[in-house]
C-alpha atoms as a PDB file:
ATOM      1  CA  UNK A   1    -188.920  -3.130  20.401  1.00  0.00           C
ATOM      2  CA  UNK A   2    -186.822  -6.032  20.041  1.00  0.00           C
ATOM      3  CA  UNK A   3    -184.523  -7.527  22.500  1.00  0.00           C
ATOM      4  CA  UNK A   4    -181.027  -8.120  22.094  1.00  0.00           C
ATOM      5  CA  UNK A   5    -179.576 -11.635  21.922  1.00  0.00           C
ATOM      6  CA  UNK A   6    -177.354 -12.565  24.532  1.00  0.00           C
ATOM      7  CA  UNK A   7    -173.748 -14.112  24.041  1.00  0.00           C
ATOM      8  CA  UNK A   8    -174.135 -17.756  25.399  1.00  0.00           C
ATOM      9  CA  UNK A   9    -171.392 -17.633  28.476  1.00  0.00           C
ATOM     10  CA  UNK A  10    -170.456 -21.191  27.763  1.00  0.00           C
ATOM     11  CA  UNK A  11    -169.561 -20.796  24.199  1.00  0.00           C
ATOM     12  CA  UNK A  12    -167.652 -17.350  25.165  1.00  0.00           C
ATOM     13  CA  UNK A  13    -165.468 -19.426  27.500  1.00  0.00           C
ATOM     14  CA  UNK A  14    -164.717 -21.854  25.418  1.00  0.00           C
ATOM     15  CA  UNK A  15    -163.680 -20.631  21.545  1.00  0.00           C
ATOM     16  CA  UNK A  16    -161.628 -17.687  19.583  1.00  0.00           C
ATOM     17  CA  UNK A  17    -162.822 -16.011  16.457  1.00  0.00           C
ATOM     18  CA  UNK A  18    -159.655 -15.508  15.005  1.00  0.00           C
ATOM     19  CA  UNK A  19    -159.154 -12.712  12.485  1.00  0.00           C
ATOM     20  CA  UNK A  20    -160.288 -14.339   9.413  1.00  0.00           C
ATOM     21  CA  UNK A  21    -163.674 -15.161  11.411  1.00  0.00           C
ATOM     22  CA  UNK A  22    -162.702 -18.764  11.663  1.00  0.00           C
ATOM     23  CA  UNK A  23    -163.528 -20.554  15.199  1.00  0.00           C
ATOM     24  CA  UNK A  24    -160.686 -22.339  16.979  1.00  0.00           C
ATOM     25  CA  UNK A  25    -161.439 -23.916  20.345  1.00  0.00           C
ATOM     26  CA  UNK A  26    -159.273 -25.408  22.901  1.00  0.00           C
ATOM     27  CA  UNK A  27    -158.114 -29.277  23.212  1.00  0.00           C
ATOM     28  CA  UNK A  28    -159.317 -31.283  25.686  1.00  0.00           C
ATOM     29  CA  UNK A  29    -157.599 -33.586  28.780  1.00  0.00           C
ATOM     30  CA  UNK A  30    -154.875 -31.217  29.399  1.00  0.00           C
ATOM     31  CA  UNK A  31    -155.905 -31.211  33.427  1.00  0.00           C
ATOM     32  CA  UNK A  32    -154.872 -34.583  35.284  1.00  0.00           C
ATOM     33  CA  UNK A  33    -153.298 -37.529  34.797  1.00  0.00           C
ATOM     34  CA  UNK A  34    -150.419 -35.911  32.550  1.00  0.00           C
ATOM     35  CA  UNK A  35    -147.619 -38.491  33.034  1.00  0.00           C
ATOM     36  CA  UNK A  36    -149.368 -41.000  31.180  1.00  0.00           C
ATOM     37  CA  UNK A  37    -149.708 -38.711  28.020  1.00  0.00           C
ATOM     38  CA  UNK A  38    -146.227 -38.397  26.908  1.00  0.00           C
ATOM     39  CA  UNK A  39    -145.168 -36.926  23.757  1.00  0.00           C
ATOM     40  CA  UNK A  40    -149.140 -35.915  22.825  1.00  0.00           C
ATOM     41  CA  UNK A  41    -148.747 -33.076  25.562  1.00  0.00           C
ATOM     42  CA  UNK A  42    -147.303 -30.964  22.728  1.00  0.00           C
ATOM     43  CA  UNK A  43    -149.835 -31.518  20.115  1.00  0.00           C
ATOM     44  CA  UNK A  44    -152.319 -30.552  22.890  1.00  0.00           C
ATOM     45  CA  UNK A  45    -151.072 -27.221  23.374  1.00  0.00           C
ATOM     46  CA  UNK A  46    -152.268 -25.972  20.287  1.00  0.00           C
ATOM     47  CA  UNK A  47    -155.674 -24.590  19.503  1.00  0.00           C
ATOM     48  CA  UNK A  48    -158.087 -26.507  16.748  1.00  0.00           C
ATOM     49  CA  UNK A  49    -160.861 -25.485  14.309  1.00  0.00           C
ATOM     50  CA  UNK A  50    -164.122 -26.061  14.756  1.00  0.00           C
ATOM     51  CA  UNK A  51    -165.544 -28.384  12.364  1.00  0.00           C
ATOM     52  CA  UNK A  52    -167.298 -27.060   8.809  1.00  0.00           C
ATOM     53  CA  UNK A  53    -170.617 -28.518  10.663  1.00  0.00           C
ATOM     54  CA  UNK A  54    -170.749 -26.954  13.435  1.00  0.00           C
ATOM     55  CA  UNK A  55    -169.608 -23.649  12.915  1.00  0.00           C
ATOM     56  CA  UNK A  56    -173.297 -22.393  12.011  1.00  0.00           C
ATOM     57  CA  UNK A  57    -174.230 -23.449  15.834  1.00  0.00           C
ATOM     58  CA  UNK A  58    -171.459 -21.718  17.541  1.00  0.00           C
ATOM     59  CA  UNK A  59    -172.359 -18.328  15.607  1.00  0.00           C
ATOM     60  CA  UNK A  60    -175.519 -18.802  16.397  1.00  0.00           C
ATOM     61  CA  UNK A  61    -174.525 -18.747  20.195  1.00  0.00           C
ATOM     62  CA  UNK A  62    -172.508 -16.091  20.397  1.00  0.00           C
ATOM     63  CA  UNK A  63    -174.457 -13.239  17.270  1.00  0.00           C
ATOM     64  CA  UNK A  64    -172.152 -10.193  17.977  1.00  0.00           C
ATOM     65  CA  UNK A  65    -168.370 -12.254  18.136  1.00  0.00           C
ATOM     66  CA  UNK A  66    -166.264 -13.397  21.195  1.00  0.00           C
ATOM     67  CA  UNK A  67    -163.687 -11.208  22.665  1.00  0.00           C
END
């Protein structure tokens, strides 16, 4: 019998799989050192798409979706 593959934690923590199975993830240096940042706090907020490349590897990490 086959074994199920496991969601890597890593990946589950760190991207969405929004409704049109596209993979956003989060933007980084939002944690210290915000007064320097200025205006670029707001484009931060938002979430990004992963790139065409790497999109395969992410699936690959997490086989049954990320909730």
């Amino acid at each position: 019998m086959a074994k199920k593959m496991k969601t890597h934690k890593g990946t589950a923590k760190r991207f969405k799989i929004t409704n049109a199975k596209k993979i956003v993830h989060d933007k980084a240096a939002k944690n210290h050192l915000l007064t320097n940042k200025g205006s670029t706090k707001n484009t931060m907020k938002s979430w990004k798409l992963v790139h065409k490349s790497d999109v395969k590897r992410v699936f690959s990490l997490a086989p049954y979706g990320i909730n």
